[in-house]
Protein backbone atom coordinates (compact mmCIF):
# COMPACT_ATOMS: atom_id res chain seq x y z
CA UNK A 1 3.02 -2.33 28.65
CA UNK A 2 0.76 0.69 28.43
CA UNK A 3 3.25 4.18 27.39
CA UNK A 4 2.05 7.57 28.02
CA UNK A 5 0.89 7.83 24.62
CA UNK A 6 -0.87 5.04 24.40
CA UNK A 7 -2.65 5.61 27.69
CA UNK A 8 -3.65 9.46 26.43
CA UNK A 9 -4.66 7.90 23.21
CA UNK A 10 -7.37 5.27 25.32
CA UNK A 11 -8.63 8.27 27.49
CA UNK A 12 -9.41 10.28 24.07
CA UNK A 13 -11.17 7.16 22.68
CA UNK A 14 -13.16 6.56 25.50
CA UNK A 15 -14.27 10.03 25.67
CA UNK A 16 -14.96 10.27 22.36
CA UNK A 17 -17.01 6.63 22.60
CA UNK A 18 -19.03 8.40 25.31
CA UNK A 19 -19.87 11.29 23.51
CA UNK A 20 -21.95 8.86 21.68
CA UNK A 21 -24.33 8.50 24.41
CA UNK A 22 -25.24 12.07 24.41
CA UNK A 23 -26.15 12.20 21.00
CA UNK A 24 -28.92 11.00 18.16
CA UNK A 25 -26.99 7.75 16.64
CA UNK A 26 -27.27 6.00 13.43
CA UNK A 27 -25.40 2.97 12.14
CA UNK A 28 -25.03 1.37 8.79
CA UNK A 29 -23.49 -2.19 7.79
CA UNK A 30 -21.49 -2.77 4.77
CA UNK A 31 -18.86 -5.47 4.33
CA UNK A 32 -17.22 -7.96 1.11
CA UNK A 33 -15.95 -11.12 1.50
CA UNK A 34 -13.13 -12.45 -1.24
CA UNK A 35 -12.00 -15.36 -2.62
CA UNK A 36 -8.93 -15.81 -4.50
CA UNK A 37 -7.57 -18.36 -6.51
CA UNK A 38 -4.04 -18.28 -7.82
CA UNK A 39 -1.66 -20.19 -9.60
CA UNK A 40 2.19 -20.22 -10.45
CA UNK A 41 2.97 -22.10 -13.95
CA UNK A 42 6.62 -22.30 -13.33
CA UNK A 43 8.52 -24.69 -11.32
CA UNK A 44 9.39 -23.60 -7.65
CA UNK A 45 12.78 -21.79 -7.17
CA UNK A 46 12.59 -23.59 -3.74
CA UNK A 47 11.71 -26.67 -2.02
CA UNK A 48 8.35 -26.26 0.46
CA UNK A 49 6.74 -23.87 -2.48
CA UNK A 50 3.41 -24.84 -3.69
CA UNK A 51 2.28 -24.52 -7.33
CA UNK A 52 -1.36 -22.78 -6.69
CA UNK A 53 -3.19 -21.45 -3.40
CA UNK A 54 -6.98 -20.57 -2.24
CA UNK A 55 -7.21 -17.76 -0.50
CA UNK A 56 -10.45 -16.38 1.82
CA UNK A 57 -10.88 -12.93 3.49
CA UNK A 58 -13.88 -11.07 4.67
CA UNK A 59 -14.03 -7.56 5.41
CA UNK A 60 -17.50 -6.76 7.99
CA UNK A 61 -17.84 -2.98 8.69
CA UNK A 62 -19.57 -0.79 10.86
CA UNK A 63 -20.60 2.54 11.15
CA UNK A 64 -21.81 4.45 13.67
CA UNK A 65 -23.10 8.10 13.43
CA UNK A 66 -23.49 10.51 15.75
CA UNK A 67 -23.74 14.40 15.34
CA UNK A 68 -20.17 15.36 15.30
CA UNK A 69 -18.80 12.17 15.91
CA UNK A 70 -18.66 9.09 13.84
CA UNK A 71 -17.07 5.31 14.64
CA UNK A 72 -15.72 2.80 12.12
CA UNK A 73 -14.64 -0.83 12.69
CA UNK A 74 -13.56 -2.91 10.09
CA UNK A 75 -11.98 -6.35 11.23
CA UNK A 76 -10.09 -8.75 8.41
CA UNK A 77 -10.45 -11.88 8.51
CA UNK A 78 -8.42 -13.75 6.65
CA UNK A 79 -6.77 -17.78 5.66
CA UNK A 80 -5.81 -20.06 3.20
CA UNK A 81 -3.85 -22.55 2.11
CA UNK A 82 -0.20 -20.16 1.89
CA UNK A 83 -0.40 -19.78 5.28
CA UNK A 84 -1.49 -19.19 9.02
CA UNK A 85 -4.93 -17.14 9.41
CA UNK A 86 -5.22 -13.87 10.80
CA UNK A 87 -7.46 -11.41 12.14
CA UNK A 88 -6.45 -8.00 12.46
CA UNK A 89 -8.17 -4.50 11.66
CA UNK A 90 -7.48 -2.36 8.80
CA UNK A 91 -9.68 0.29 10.42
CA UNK A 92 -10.55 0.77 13.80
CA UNK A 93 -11.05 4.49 14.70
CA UNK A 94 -13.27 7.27 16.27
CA UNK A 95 -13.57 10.58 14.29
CA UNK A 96 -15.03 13.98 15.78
CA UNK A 97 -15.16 17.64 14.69
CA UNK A 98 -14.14 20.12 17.04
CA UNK A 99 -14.64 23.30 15.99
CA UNK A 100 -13.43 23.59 12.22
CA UNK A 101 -10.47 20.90 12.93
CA UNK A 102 -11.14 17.08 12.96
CA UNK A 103 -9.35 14.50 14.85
CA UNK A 104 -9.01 10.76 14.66
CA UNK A 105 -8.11 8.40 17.80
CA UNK A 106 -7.42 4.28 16.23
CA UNK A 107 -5.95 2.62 13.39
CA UNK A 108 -6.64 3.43 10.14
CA UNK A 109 -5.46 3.37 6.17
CA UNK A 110 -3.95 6.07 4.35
CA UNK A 111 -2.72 6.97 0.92
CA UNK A 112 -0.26 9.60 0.05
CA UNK A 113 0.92 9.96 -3.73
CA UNK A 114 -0.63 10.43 -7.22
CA UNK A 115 1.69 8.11 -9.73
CA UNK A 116 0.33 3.84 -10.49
CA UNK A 117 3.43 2.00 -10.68
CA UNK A 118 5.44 2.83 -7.05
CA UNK A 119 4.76 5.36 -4.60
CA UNK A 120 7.65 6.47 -2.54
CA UNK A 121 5.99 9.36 -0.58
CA UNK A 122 3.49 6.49 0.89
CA UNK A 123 5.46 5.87 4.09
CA UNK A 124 2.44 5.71 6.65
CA UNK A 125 1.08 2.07 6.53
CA UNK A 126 3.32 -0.98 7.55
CA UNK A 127 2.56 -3.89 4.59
CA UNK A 128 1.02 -7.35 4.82
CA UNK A 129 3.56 -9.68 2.06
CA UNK A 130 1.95 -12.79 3.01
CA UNK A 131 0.45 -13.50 -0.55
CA UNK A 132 3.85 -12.53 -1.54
CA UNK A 133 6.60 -9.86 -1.96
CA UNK A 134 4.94 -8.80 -5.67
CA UNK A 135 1.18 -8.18 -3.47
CA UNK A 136 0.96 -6.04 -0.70
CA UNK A 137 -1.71 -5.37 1.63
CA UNK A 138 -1.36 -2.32 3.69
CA UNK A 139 -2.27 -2.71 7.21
CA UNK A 140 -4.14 -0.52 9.63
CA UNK A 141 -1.87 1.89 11.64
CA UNK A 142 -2.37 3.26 15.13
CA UNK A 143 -2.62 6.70 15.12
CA UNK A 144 -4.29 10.54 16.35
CA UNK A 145 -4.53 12.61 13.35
CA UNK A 146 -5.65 16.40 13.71
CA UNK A 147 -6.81 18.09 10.83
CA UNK A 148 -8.22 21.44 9.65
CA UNK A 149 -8.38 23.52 6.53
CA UNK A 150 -5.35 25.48 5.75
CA UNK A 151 -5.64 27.95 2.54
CA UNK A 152 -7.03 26.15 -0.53
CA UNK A 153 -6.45 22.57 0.87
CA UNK A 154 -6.20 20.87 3.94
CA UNK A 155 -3.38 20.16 7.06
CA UNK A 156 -2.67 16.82 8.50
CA UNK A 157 -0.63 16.27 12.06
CA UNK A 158 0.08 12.75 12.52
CA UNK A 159 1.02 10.44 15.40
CA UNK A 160 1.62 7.14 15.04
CA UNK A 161 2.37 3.76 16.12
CA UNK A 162 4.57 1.49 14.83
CA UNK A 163 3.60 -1.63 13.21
CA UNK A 164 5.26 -4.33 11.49
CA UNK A 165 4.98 -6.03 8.05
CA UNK A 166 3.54 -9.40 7.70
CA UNK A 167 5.72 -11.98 5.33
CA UNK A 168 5.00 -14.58 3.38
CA UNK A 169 5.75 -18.77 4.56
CA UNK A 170 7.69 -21.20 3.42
CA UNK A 171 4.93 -22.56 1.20
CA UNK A 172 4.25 -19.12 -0.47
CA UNK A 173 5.53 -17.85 -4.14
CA UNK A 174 7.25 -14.59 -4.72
CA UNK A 175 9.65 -14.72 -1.18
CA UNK A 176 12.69 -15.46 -0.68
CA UNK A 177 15.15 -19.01 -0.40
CA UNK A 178 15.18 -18.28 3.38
CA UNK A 179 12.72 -18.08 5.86
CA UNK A 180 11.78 -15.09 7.43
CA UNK A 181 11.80 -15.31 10.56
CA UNK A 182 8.76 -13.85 12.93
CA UNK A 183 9.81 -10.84 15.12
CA UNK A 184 12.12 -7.87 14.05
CA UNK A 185 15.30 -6.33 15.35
CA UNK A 186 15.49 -2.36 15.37
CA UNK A 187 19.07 -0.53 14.62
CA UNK A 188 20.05 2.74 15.29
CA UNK A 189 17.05 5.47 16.93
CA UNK A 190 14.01 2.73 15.58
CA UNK A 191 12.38 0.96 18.27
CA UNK A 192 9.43 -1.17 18.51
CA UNK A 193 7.27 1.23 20.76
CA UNK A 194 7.81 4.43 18.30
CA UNK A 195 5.71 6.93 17.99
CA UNK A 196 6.43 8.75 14.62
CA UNK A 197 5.39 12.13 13.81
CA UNK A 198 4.11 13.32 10.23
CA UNK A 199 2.79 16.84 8.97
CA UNK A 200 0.98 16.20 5.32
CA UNK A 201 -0.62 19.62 3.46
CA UNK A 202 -2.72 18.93 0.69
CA UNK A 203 -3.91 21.24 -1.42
CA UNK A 204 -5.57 22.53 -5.07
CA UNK A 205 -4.44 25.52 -7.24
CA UNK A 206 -6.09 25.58 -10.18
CA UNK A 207 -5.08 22.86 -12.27
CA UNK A 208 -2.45 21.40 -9.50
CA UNK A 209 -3.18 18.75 -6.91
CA UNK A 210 -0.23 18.98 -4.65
CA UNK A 211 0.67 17.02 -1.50
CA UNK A 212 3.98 18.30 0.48
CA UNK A 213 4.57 16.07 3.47
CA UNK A 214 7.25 15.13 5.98
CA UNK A 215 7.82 11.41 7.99
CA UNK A 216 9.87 10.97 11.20
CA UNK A 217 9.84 7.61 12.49
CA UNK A 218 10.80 3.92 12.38
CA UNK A 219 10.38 2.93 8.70
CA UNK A 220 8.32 -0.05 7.35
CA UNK A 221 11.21 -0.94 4.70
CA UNK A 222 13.80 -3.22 6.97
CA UNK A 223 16.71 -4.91 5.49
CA UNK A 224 16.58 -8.84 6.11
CA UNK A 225 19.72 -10.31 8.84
CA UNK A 226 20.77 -13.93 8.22
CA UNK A 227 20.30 -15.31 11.77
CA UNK A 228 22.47 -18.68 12.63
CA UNK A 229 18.90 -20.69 12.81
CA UNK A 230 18.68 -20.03 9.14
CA UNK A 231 16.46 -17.49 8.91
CA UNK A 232 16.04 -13.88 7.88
CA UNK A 233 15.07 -11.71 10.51
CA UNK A 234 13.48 -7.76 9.30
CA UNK A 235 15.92 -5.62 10.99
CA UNK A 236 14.39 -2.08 11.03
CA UNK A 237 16.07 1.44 10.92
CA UNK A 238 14.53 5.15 11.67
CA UNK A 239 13.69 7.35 9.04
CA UNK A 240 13.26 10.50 8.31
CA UNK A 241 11.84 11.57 4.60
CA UNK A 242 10.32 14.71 2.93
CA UNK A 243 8.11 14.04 0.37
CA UNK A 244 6.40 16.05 -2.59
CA UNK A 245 3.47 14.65 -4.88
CA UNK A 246 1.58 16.53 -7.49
CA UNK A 247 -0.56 16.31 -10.60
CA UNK A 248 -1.43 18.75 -13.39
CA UNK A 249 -4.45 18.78 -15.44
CA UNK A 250 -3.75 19.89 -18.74
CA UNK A 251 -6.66 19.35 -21.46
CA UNK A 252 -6.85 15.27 -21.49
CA UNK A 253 -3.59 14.67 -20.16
CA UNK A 254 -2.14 14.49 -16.62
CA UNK A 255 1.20 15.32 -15.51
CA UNK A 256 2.24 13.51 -12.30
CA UNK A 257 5.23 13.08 -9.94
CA UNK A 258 6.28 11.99 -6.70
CA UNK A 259 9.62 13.31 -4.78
CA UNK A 260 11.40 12.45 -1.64
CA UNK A 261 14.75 12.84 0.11
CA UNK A 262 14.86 10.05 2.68
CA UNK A 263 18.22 9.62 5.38
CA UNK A 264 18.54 6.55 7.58
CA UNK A 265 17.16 4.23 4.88
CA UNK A 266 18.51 0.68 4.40
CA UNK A 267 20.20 0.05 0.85
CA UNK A 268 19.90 -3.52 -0.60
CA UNK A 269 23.57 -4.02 1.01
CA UNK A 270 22.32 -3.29 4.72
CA UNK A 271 23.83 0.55 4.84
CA UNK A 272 21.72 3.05 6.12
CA UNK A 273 22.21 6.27 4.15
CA UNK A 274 20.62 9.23 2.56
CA UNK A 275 19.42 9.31 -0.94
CA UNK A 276 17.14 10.91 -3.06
CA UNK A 277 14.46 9.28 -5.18
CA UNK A 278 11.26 9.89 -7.97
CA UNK A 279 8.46 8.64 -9.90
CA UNK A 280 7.62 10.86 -12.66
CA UNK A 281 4.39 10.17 -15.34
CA UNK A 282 1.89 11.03 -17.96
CA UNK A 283 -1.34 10.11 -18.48
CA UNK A 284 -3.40 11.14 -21.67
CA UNK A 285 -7.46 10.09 -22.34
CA UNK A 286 -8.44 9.17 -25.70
CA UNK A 287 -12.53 9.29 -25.51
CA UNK A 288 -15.21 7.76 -27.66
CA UNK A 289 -12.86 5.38 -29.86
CA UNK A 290 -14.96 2.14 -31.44
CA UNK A 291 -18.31 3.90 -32.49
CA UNK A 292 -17.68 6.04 -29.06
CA UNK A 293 -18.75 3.42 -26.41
CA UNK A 294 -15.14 2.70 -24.97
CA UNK A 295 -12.30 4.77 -23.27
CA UNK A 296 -8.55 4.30 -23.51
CA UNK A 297 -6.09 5.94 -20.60
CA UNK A 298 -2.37 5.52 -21.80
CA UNK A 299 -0.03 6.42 -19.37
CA UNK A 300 4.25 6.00 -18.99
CA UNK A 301 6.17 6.28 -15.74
CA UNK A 302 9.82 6.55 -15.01
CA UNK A 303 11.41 5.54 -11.64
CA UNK A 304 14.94 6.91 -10.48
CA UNK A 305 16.86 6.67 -7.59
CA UNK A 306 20.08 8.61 -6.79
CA UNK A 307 21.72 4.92 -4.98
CA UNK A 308 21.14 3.38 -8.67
CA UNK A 309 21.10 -0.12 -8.13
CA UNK A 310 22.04 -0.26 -4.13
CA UNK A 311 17.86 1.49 -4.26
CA UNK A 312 16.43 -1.12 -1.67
CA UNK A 313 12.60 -0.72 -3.63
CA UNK A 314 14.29 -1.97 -7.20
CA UNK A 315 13.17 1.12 -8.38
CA UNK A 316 15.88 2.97 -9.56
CA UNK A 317 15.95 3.30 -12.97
CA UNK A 318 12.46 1.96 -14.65
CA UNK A 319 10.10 2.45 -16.89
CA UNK A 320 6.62 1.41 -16.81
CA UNK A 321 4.04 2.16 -20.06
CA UNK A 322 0.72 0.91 -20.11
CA UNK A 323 -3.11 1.55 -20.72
CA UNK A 324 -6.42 1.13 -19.18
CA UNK A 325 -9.36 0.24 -21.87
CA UNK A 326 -12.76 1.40 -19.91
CA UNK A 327 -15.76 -0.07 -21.88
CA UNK A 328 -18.15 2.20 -20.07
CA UNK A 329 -20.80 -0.94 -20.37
CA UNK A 330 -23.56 -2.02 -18.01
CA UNK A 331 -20.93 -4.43 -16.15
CA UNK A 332 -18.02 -1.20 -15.88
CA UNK A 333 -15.44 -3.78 -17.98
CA UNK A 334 -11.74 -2.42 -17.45
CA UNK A 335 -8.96 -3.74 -18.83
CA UNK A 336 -5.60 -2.78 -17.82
CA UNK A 337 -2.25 -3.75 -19.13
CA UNK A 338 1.18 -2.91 -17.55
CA UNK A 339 5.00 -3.67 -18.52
CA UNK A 340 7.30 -2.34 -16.20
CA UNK A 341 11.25 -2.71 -17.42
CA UNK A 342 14.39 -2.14 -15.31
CA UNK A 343 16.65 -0.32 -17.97
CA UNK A 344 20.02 -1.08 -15.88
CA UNK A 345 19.35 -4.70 -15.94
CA UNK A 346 16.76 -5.86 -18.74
CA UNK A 347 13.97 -7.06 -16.05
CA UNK A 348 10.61 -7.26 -15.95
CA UNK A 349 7.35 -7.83 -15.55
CA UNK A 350 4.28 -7.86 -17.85
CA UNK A 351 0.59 -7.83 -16.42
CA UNK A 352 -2.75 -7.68 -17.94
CA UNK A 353 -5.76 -7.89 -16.14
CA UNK A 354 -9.69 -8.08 -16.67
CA UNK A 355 -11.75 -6.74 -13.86
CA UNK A 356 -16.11 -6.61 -14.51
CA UNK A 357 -19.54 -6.80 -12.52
CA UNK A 358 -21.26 -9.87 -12.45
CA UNK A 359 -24.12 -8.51 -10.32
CA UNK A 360 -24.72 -5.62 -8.50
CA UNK A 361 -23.19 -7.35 -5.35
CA UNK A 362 -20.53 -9.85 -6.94
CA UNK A 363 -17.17 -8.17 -8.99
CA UNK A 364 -14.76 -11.00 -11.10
CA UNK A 365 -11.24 -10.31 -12.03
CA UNK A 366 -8.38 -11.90 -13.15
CA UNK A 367 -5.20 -11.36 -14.27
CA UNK A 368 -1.81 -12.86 -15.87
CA UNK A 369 1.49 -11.59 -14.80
CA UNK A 370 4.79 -12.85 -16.79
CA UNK A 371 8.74 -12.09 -15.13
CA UNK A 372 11.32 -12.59 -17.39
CA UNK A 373 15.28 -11.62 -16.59
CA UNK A 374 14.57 -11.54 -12.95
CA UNK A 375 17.79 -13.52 -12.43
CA UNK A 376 19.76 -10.41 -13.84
CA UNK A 377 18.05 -8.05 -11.09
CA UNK A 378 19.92 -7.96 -7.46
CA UNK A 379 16.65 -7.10 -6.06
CA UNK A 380 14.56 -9.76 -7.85
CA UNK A 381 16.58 -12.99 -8.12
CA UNK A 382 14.73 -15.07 -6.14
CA UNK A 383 11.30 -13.93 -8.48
CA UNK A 384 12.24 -15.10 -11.44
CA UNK A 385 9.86 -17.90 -11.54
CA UNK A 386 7.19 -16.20 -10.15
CA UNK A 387 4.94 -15.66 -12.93
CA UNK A 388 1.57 -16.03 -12.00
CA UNK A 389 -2.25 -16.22 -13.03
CA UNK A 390 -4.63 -15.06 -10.56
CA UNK A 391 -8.70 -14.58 -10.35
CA UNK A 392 -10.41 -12.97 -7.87
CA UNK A 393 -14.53 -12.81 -6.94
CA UNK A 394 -15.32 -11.10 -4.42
CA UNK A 395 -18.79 -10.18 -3.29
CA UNK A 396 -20.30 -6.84 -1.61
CA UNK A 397 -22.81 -6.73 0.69
């Protein structure tokens, strides 16, 4: 069924499509295509769970130029041995200027936030879980943006589509003992046709970075109904959140935190309520250290959430300290390592991971991530053997 805003949306495409033929074009190809190899040491919490899995994706891009007006299509293509193949679009959009504003007609990505470990102002993008609930993908969302300079920094108006996450099989790690089932139910305003509205300013002063943003819409967080087939089916509610993210430069350190109030939220019980909810972290450089070729970033976050341990993310009171070793070589070697501790319950999770240049064209990483005392965490339970090693090549053309 084609809505009013969907069919204003295909006029403004195709107008700005034919724009193109009015103007001097150029185009440019770019693309990567991934393979990933992972495997889980543990034994399978459930029966149907595999051990290790191969997965494939390609990325192909295209750009077109024009004047004022620029196209980008970037199809994923995607399979493996977890689960079904897919092809789907994580962009997909026409961009103009018009005057000192632009404006964006098709699906696209977006980031909002500053902090590493969890970013609660990111509401935009619906996820893709099928790897698992510990790695998300975002997906492409429909949407017009409008945007123009405002002050020292830049206004965002946002329309857009709903989408709805991917999950992972039966045979995948890191889900949970039931199956979830495909579809979604929609509680309260949400609805599978919504159009959500979002206002985003973004901004410098001085040494600040600062985002302040607001989110109407149907969320991409929906609790998970036991159905009498056996199954979980995503159930998903309307939202409405204000967010604020900012960072502060200060000599080599950064200062950085992300804040929200959020109402018509599932908790991890199913009850849709109002809460409010941070990340808040430090990062400090350390330059030059072993005869001055290498880099070290620390960095420490802390999580809270006012719902304490009803917080649907599993965020609510957690602390994650870290680094990031930067060789600064030929091959850009980075090594990061992460341990991320729930302090109600004693959970958590430990990662290190390598990431280098083989060639100019081919990137290698891998990385090791231990759970421990999952079985303590309400949100984590069914995790706890989901420890995993996982390497990655992936190759840019």
């Amino acid at each position: 069924m084609i809505t009013n805003t969907n069919l204003c949306l295909i006029v403004v495409f195709s107008m700005m499509l034919a724009a193109f033929a009015r103007a001097e074009i150029d185009t440019e190809h770019r693309g990567e295509i991934m393979v990933e190899a992972s495997w889980y040491p543990q034994t399978a919490a459930y029966a149907d769970q595999k051990n290790s899995f191969i997965y494939l994706e390609a990325r192909p891009e295209l750009v077109i130029y024009g004047d004022a007006i620029e196209a980008q299509v970037q199809p994923r293509i995607s399979g493996g041995t977890a689960g079904d193949g897919r092809i789907d679009f994580r962009e997909a959009h026409v961009t103009a200027r018009l005057g000192d504003a632009d404006i964006l007609v098709g699906s696209t990505i977006l980031f909002w936030g500053k902090v590493e470990s969890y970013n609660p102002v990111d509401v935009v993008n619906a996820k893709d879980f099928s790897r698992g609930l510990m790695r998300s993908e975002k997906r492409g969302a429909p949407m017009v943006r409008l945007s123009w300079p405002v002050g020292p920094g830049q206004l965002d108006l946002l329309a857009i589509n709903f989408a709805e996450n991917i999950y992972p099989g039966m045979a995948s790690r890191e889900r949970p003992a039931l199956r979830i089932a495909n579809g979604a139910s929609y509680s309260g305003r949400a609805k599978r046709d919504d159009i959500a509205n979002a206002v985003r300013w973004s901004g410098y002063f001085d040494d600040i970075d600062l985002g302040v943003s607001w989110f109407r819409g149907t969320g991409s967080a929906p609790r998970l109904l036991p159905q009498s087939d056996g199954t979980l089916k995503p159930d998903y509610s309307h939202i409405t959140q204000a967010g604020l993210d900012m960072q502060y430069l200060r000599g080599d350190s950064t200062l950085k935190a992300e804040l929200v109030r959020r109402s018509g939220q599932y908790d991890r019980l199913g009850t849709a309520s109002t809460y409010r909810a941070g990340v808040f972290g430090i990062e400090h450089n350390i330059y030059g250290i072993m005869d001055g070729d290498h880099d070290i970033v620390l960095l420490g976050e802390y999580a809270h959430d006012s719902r304490k341990d009803l917080a649907h993310s599993g965020f609510q009171n957690d602390l994650t300290v870290g680094g990031r070793w930067l060789w600064n070589d030929f091959e850009d070697t980075e090594v990061l390592g992460l341990l991320t501790r729930d302090l109600d319950n004693g959970a958590q999770t430990m990662t290190v991971s390598i990431g280098r240049r083989i060639s100019e064209e081919v990137t290698f990483e891998a990385s090791a991530r231990r759970t421990s005392r999952y079985a303590s965490d309400p949100n984590g339970t069914a995790l706890q053997n989901d420890s995993a090693v996982i390497m990655t090549l992936t190759y840019r053309f």
